[in-house]
PDB file of N, CA and C in Angstrom:
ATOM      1  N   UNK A   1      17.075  -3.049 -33.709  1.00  0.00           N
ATOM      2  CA  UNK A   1      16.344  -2.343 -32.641  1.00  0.00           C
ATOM      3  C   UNK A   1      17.309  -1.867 -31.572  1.00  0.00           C
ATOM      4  N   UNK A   2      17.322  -0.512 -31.157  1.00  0.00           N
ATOM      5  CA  UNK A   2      17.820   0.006 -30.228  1.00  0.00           C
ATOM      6  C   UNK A   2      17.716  -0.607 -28.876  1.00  0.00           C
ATOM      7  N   UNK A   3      18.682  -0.502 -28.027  1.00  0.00           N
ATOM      8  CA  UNK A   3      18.613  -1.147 -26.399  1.00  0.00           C
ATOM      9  C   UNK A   3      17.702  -0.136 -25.693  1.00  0.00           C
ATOM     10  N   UNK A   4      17.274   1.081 -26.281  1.00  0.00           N
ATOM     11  CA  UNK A   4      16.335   2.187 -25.286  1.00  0.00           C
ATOM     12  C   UNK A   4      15.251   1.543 -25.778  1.00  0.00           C
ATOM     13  N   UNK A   5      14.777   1.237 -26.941  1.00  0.00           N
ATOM     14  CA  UNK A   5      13.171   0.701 -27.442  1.00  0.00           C
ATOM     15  C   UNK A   5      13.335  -0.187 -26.549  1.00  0.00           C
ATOM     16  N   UNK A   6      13.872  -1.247 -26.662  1.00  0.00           N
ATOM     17  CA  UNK A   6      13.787  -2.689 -25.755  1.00  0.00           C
ATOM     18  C   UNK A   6      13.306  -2.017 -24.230  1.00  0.00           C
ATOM     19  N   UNK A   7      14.368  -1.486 -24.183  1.00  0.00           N
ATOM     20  CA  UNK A   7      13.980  -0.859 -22.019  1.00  0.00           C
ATOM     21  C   UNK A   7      12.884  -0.478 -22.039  1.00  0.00           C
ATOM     22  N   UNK A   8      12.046   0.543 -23.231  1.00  0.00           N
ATOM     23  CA  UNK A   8      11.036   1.165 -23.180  1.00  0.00           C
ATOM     24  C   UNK A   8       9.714   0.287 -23.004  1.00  0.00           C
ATOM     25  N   UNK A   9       9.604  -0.723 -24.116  1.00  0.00           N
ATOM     26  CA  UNK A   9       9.145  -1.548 -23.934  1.00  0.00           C
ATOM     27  C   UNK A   9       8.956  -2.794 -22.811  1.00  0.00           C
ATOM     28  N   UNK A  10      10.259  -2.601 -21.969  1.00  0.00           N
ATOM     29  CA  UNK A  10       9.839  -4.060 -20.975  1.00  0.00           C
ATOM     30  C   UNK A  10       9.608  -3.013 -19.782  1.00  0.00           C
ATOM     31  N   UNK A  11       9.380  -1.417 -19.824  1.00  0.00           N
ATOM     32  CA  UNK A  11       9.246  -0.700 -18.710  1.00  0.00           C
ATOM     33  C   UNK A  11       7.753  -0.921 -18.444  1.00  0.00           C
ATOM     34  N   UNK A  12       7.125  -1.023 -19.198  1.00  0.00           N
ATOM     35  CA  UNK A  12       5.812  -0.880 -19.435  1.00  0.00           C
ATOM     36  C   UNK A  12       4.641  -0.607 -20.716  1.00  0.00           C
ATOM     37  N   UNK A  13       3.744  -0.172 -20.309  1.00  0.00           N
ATOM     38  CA  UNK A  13       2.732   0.414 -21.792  1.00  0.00           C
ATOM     39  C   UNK A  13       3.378   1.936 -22.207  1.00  0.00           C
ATOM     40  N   UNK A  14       3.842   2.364 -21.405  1.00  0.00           N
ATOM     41  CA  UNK A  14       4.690   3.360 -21.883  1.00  0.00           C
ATOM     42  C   UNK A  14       5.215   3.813 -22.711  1.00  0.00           C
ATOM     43  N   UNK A  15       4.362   3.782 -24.382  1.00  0.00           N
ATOM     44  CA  UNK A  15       4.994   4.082 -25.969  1.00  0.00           C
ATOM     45  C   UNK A  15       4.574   4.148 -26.513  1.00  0.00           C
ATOM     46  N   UNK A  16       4.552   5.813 -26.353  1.00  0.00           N
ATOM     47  CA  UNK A  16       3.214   6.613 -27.596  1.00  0.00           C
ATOM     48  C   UNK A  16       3.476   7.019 -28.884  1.00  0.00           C
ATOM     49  N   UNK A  17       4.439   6.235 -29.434  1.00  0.00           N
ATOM     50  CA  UNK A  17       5.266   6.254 -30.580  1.00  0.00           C
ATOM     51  C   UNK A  17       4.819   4.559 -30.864  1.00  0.00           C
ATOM     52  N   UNK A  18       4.655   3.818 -30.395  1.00  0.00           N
ATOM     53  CA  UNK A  18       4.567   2.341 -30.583  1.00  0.00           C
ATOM     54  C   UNK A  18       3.623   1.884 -31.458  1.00  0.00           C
ATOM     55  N   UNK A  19       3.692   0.888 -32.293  1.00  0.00           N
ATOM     56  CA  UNK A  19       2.783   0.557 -32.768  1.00  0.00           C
ATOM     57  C   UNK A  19       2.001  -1.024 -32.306  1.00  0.00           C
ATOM     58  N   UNK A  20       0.839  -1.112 -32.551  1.00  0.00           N
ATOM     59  CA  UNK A  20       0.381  -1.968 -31.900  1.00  0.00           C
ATOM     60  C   UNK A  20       1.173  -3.582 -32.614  1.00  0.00           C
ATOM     61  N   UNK A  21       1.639  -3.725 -33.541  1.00  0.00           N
ATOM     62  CA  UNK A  21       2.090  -4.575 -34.065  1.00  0.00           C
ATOM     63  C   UNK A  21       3.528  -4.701 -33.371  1.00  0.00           C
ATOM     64  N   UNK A  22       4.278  -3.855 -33.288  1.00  0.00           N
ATOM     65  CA  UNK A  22       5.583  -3.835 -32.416  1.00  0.00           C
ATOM     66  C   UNK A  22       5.586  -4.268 -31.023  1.00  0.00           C
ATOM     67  N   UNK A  23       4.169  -3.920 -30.437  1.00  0.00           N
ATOM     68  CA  UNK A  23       3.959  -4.214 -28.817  1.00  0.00           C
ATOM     69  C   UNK A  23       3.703  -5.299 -29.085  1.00  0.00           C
ATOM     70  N   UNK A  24       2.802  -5.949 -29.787  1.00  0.00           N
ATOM     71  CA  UNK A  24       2.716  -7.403 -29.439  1.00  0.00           C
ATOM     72  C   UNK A  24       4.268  -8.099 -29.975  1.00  0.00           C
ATOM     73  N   UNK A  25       5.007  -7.752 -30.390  1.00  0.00           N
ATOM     74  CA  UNK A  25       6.075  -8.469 -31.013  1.00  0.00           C
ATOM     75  C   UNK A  25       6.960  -8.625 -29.440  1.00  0.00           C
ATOM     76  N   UNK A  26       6.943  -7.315 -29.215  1.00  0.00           N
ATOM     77  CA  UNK A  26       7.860  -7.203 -27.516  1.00  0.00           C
ATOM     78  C   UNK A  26       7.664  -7.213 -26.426  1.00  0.00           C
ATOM     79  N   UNK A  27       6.310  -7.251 -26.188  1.00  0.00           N
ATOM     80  CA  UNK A  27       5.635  -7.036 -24.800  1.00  0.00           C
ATOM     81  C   UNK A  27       4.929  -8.602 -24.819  1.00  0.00           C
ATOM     82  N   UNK A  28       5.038  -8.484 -23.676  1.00  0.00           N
ATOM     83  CA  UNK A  28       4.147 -10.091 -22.885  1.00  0.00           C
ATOM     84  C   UNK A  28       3.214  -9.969 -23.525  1.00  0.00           C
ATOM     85  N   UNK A  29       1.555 -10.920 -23.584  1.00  0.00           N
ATOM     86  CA  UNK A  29       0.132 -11.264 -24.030  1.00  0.00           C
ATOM     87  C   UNK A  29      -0.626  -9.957 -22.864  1.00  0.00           C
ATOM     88  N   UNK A  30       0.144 -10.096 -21.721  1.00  0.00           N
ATOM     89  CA  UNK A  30      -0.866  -9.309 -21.140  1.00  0.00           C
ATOM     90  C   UNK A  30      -0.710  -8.033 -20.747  1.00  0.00           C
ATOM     91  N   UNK A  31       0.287  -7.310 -21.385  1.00  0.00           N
ATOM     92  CA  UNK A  31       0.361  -5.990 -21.783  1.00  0.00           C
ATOM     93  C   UNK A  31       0.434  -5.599 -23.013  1.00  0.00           C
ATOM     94  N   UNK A  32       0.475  -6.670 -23.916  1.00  0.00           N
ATOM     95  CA  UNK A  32       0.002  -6.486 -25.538  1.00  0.00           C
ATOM     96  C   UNK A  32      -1.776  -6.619 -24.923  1.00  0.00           C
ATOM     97  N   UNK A  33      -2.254  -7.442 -24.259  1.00  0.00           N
ATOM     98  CA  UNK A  33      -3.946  -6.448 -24.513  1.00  0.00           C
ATOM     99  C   UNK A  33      -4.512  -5.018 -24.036  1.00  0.00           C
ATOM    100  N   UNK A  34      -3.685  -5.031 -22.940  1.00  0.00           N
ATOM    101  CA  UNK A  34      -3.856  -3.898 -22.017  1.00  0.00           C
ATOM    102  C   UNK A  34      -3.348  -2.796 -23.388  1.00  0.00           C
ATOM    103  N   UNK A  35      -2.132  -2.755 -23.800  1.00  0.00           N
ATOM    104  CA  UNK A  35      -1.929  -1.890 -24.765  1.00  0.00           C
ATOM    105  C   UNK A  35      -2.970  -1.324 -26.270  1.00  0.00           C
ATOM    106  N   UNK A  36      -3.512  -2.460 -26.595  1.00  0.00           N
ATOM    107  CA  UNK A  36      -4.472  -2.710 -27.763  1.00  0.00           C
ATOM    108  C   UNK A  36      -5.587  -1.909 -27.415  1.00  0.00           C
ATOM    109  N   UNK A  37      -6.116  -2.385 -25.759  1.00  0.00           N
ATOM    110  CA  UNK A  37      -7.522  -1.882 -25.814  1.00  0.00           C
ATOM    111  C   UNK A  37      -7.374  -0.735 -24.889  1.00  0.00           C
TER     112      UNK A  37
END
């Protein structure tokens, strides 16, 4: 994994390329729900 995905990911929900399986892998519980729903 690239160091820009990582940044992208701890910037925020910010990744409209993301998949919901990847966000929960990298993102906290509570922007993996915010992201989901």
């Amino acid at each position: 994994m690239s160091a820009e995905r990582v940044r992208r990911a701890r910037s925020g929900v910010r990744w409209p390329h993301a998949s919901p399986a990847r966000t929960v892998e990298i993102n906290p519980p509570c922007c993996t729900v915010f992201r989901i729903v």
